[in-house]
Protein backbone atom coordinates (compact mmCIF):
# COMPACT_ATOMS: atom_id res chain seq x y z
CA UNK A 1 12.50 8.59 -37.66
CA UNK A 2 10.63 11.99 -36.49
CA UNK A 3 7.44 9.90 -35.48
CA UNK A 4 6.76 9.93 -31.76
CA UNK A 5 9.41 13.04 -31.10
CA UNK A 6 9.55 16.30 -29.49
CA UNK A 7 10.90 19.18 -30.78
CA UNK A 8 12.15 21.44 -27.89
CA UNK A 9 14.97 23.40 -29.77
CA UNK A 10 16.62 23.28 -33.26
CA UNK A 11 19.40 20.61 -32.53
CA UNK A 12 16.50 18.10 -31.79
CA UNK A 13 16.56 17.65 -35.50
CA UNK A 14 20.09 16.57 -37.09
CA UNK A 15 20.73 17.73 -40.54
CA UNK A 16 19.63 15.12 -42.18
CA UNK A 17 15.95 15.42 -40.84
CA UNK A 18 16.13 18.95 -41.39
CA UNK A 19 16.98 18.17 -44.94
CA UNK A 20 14.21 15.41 -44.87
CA UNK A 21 11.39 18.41 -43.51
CA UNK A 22 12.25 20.68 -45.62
CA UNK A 23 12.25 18.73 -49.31
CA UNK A 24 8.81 17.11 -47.95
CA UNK A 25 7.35 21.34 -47.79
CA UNK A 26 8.99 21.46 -51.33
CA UNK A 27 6.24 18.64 -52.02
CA UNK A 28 3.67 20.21 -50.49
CA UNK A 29 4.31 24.11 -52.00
CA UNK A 30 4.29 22.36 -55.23
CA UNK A 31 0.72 20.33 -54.88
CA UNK A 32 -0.36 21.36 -51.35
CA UNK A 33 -3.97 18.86 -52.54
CA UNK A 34 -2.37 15.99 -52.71
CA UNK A 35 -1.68 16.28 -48.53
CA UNK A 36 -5.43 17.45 -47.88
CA UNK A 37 -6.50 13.70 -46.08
CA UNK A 38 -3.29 12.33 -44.60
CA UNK A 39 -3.91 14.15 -40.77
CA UNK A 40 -7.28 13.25 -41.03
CA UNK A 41 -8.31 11.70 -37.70
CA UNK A 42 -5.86 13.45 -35.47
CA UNK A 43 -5.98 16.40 -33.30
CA UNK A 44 -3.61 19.40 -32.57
CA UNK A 45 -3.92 21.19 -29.38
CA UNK A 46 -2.52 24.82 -29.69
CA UNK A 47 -1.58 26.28 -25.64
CA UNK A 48 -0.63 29.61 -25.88
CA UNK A 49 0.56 31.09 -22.48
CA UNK A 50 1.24 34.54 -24.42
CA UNK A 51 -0.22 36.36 -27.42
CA UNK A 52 0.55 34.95 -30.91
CA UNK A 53 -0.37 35.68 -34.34
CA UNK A 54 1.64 33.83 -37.30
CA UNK A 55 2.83 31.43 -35.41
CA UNK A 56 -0.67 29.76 -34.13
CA UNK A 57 -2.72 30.29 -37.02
CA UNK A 58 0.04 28.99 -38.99
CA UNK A 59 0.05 25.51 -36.80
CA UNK A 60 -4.20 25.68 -37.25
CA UNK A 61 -3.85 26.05 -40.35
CA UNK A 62 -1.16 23.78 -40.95
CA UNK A 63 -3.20 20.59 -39.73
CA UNK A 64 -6.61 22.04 -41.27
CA UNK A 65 -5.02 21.57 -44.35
CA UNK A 66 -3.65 18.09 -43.41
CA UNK A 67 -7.45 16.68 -43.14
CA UNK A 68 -6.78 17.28 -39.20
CA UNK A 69 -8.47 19.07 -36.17
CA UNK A 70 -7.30 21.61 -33.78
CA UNK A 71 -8.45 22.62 -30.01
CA UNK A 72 -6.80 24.65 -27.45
CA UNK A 73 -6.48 28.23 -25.96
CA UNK A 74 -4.57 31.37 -27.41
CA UNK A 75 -4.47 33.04 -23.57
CA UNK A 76 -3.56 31.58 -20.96
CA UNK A 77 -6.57 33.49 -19.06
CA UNK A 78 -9.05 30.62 -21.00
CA UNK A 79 -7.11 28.08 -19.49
CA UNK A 80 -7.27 26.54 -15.90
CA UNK A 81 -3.61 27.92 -15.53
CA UNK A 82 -5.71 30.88 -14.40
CA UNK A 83 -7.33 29.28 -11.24
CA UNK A 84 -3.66 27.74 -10.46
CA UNK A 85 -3.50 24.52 -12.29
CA UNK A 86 0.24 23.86 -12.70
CA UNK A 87 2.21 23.36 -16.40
CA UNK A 88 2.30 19.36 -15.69
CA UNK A 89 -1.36 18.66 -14.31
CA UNK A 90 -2.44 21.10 -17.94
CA UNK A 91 -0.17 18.67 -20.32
CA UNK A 92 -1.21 15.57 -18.40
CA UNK A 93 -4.62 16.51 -18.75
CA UNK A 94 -4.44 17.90 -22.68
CA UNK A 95 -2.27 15.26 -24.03
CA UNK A 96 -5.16 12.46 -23.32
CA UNK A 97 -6.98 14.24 -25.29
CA UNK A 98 -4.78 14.90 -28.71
CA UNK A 99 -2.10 13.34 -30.99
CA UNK A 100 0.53 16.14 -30.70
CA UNK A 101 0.46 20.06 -28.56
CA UNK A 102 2.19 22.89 -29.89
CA UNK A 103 3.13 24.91 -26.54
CA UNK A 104 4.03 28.56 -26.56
CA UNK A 105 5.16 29.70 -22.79
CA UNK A 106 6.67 32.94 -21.33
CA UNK A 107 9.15 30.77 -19.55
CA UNK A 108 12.75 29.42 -20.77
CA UNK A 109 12.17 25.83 -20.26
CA UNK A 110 8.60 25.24 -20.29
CA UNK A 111 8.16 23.17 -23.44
CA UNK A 112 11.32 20.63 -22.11
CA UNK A 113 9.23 20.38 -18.85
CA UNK A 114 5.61 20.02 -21.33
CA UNK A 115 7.50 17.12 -22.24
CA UNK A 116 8.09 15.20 -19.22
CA UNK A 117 4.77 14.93 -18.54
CA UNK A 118 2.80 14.53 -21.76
CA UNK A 119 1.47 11.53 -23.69
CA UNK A 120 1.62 12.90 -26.85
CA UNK A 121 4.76 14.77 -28.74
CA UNK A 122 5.16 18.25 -27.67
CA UNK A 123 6.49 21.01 -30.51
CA UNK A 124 7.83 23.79 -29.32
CA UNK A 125 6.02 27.17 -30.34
CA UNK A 126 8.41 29.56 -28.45
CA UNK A 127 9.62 29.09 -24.62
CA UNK A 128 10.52 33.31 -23.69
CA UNK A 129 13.57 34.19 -25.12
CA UNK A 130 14.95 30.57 -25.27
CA UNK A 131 14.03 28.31 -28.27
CA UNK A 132 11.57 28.65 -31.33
CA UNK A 133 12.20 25.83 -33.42
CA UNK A 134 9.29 25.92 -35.87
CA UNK A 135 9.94 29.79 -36.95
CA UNK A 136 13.99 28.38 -37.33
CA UNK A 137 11.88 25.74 -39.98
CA UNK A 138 10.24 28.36 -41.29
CA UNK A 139 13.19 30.23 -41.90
CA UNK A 140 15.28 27.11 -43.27
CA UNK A 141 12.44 26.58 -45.86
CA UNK A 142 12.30 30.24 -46.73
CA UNK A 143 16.04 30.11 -47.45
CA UNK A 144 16.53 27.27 -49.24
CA UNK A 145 13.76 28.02 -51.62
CA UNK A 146 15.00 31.50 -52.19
CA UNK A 147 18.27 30.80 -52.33
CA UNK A 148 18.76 27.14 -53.46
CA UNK A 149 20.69 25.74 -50.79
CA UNK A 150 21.85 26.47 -46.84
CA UNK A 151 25.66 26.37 -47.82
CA UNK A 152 28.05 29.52 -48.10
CA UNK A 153 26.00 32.56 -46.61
CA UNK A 154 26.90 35.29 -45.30
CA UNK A 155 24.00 36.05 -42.55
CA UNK A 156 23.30 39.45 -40.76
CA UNK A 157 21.22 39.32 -37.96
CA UNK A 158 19.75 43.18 -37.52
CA UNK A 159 18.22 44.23 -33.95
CA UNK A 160 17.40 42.47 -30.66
CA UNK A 161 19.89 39.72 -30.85
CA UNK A 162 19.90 39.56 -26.79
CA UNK A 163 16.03 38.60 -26.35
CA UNK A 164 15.70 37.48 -30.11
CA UNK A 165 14.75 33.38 -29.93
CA UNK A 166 14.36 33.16 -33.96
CA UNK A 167 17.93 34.70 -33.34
CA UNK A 168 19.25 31.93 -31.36
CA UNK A 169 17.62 29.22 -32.83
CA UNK A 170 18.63 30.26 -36.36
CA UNK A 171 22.48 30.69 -35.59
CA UNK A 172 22.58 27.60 -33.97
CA UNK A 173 20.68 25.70 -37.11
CA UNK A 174 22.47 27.39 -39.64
CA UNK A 175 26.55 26.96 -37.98
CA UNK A 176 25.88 23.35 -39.08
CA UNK A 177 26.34 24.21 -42.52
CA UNK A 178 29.42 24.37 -44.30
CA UNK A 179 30.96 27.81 -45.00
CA UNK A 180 28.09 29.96 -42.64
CA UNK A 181 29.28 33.55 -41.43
CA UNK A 182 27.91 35.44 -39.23
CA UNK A 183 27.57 39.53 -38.93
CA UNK A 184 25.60 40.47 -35.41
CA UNK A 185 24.54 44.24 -36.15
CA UNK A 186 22.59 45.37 -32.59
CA UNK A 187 23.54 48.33 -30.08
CA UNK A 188 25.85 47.22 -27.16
CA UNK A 189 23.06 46.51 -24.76
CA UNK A 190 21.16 44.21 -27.48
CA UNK A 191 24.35 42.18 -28.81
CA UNK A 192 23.46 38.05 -29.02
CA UNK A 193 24.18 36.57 -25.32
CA UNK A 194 27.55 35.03 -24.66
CA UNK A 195 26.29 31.72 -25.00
CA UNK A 196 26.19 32.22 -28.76
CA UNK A 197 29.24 33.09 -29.07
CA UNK A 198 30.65 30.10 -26.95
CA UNK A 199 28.91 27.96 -29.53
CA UNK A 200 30.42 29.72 -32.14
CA UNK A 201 34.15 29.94 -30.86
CA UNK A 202 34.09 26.43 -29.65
CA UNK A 203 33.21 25.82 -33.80
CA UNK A 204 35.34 27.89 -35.15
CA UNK A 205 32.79 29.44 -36.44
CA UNK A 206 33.29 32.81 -38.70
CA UNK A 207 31.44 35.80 -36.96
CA UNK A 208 32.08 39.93 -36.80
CA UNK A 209 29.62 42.18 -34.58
CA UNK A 210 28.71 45.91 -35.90
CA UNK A 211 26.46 48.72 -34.55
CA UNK A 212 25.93 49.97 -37.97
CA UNK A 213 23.65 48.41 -40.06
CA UNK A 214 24.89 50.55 -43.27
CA UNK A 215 28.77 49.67 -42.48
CA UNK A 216 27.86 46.08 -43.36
CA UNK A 217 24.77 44.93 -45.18
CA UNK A 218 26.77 44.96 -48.58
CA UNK A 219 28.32 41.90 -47.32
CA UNK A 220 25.37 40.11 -46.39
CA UNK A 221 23.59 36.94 -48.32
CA UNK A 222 20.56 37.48 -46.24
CA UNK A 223 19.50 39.70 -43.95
CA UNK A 224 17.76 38.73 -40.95
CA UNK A 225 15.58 41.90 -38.60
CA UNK A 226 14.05 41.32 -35.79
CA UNK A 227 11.97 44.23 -33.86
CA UNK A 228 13.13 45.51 -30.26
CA UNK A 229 10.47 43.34 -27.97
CA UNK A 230 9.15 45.62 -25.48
CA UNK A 231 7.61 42.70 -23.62
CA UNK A 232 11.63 41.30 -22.85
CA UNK A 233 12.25 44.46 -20.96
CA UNK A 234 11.79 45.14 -17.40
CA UNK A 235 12.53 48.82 -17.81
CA UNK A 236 10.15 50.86 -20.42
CA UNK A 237 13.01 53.71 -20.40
CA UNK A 238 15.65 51.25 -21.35
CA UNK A 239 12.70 49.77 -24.52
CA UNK A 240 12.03 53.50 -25.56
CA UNK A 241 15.83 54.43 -25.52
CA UNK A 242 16.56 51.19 -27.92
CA UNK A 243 13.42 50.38 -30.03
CA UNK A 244 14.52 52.63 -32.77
CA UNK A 245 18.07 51.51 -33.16
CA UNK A 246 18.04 50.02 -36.31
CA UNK A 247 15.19 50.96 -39.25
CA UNK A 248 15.66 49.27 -42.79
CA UNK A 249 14.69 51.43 -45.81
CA UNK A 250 14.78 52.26 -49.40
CA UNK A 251 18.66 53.91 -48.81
CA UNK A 252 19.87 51.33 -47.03
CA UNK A 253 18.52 48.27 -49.63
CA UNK A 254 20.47 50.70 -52.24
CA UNK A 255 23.78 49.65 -50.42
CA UNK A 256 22.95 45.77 -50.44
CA UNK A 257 23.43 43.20 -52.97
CA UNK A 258 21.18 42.59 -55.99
CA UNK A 259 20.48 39.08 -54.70
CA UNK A 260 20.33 39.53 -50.85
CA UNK A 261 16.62 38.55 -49.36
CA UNK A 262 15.66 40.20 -45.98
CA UNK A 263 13.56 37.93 -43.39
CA UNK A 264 11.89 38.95 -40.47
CA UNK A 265 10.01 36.52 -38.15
CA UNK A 266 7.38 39.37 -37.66
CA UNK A 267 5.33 41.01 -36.11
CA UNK A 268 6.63 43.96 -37.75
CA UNK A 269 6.53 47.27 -35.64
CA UNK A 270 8.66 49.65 -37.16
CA UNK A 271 11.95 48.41 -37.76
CA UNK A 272 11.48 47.91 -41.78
CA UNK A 273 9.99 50.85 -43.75
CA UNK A 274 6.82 50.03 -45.50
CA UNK A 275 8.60 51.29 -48.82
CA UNK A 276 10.90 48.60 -48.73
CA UNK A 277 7.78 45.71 -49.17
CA UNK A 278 7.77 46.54 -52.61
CA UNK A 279 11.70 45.46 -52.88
CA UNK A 280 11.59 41.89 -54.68
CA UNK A 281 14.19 41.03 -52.09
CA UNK A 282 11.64 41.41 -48.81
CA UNK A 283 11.04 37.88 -48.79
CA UNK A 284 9.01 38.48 -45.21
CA UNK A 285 5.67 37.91 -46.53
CA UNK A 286 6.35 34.63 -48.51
CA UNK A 287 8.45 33.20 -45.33
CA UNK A 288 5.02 33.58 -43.29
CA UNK A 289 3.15 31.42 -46.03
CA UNK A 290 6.58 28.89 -46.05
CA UNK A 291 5.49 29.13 -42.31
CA UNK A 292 2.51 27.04 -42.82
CA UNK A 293 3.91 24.49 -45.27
CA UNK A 294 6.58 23.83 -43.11
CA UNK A 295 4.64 22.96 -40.21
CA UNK A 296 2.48 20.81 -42.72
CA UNK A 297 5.56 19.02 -43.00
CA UNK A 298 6.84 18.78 -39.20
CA UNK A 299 3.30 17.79 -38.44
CA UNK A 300 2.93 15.19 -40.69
CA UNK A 301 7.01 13.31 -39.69
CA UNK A 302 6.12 13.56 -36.32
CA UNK A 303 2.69 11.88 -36.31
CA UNK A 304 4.19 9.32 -38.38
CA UNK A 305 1.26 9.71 -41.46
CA UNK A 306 4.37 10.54 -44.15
């Protein structure tokens, strides 16, 4: 039973919930009407610490189309976090007031702390470089409509694999399917932390590493890019030397497979041509609307309405 939890990271949800979240989107993609009323009565508190997009709209929207409310901040210069208030006097003081709070912090950490002080279930919307749980939903969604099942892929992962959180959160989802490789395709300074890789060797766990992107993508199921995040760095020389490493285009989708499908958790800067949109493989697009209707889903198990 999902009603009641958190979700801090991915492995708060066991395959078989994951399985459970995902066929309940299926419902909702096919007849999102027939969900309209079942949050109504409930309230979502969005607290962004640090600048979203996708991901908080998609949570608004996500319980707006439940029937349900939302409240909450999307800078953490509108909250009282401003004059000093601390993380646990916030939560204390937000979670009398809602039925669940999706959290987005700077810090590693903050949502598991959210948590020990919060009445109401805390979801995870992205804690630094750490966890992001919901976009590793969205992503699960994304590929099992697109490509039937989670089972037997090979998976590149293209760009800032040291910072990337979708990154993380992904490999660690997806190495708990039968038959998952992994190709890590990032310059030397931006190659997936060593932590990863412990996971994956204590597995035994199939995974290469690459610099080039072209050397490899034939090979690939699905291919997963993720932009060079200036905001990770603490040296701009190091983000300007880097942020170009990698740029998909209309050459390099010429070298893939017919039936590969290229994600990105966006925002987009420059690290997929705008050529290649028109490639029925970019799946990017449709994996932000997935976005939503996963969330409709998580929303709905964890508030214990479906």
């Amino acid at each position: 039973m999902l009603k009641g939890r958190n979700l801090i990271q991915p492995n708060d949800l066991s395959v078989a919930e994951i399985d459970e979240i995902c066929s309940l989107a299926e419902q909702i993609i096919v007849d999102p009407a027939s969900f309209n009323d079942v949050c109504r009565g409930k309230i979502l508190a969005t607290l962004f610490f640090e600048p979203s997009t996708r991901t908080r709209l998609s949570f608004e929207a996500a319980m707006l189309h439940l029937g349900g409310a939302v409240e909450g901040f999307s800078d953490a210069a509108n909250s009282s976090t401003s004059k000093g208030e601390s993380l646990a006097d916030t939560i204390r003081t937000v979670s009398s007031y809602v039925d669940v709070i999706a959290m987005r912090n700077p810090k590693e950490g903050a949502a598991l702390l959210a948590s020990k002080f919060s009445n109401c279930p805390i979801i995870n919307a992205g804690d630094g470089g750490h966890y992001h749980p919901t976009q590793t939903l969205t992503d699960l969604v994304t590929i099992r409509a697109l490509k039937g099942s989670f089972e037997g892929h090979t998976i590149g992962f293209c760009g800032d694999l040291k910072f990337g959180r979708t990154v993380h959160s992904l490999v660690e989802a997806m190495m708990r399917y039968p038959k998952s490789k992994f190709v890590f395709i990032s310059p030397v300074e931006l190659q997936v932390p060593d932590w990863v890789i412990n996971f994956l060797n204590a597995e035994n766990i199939e995974y290469t590493t690459s610099e080039r992107l072209e050397s490899v993508i034939g090979d690939l199921d699905i291919l997963y890019m993720t932009r060079v995040q200036k905001e990770r760095f603490f040296n701009e020389q190091d983000y300007l030397r880097l942020k170009d490493s990698y740029i998909l285009d209309n050459a390099k989708m010429k070298l893939a497979k017919q039936d590969m499908i290229v994600l990105h958790p966006l925002p987009r800067v420059n690290e997929i041509a705008p050529e290649v949109d028109d490639d029925p493989r970019a799946a990017y697009f449709k994996q932000v609307k997935y976005g939503m209707y996963a969330r409709m889903a998580l929303i709905s198990k964890i508030l214990g309405v479906l």
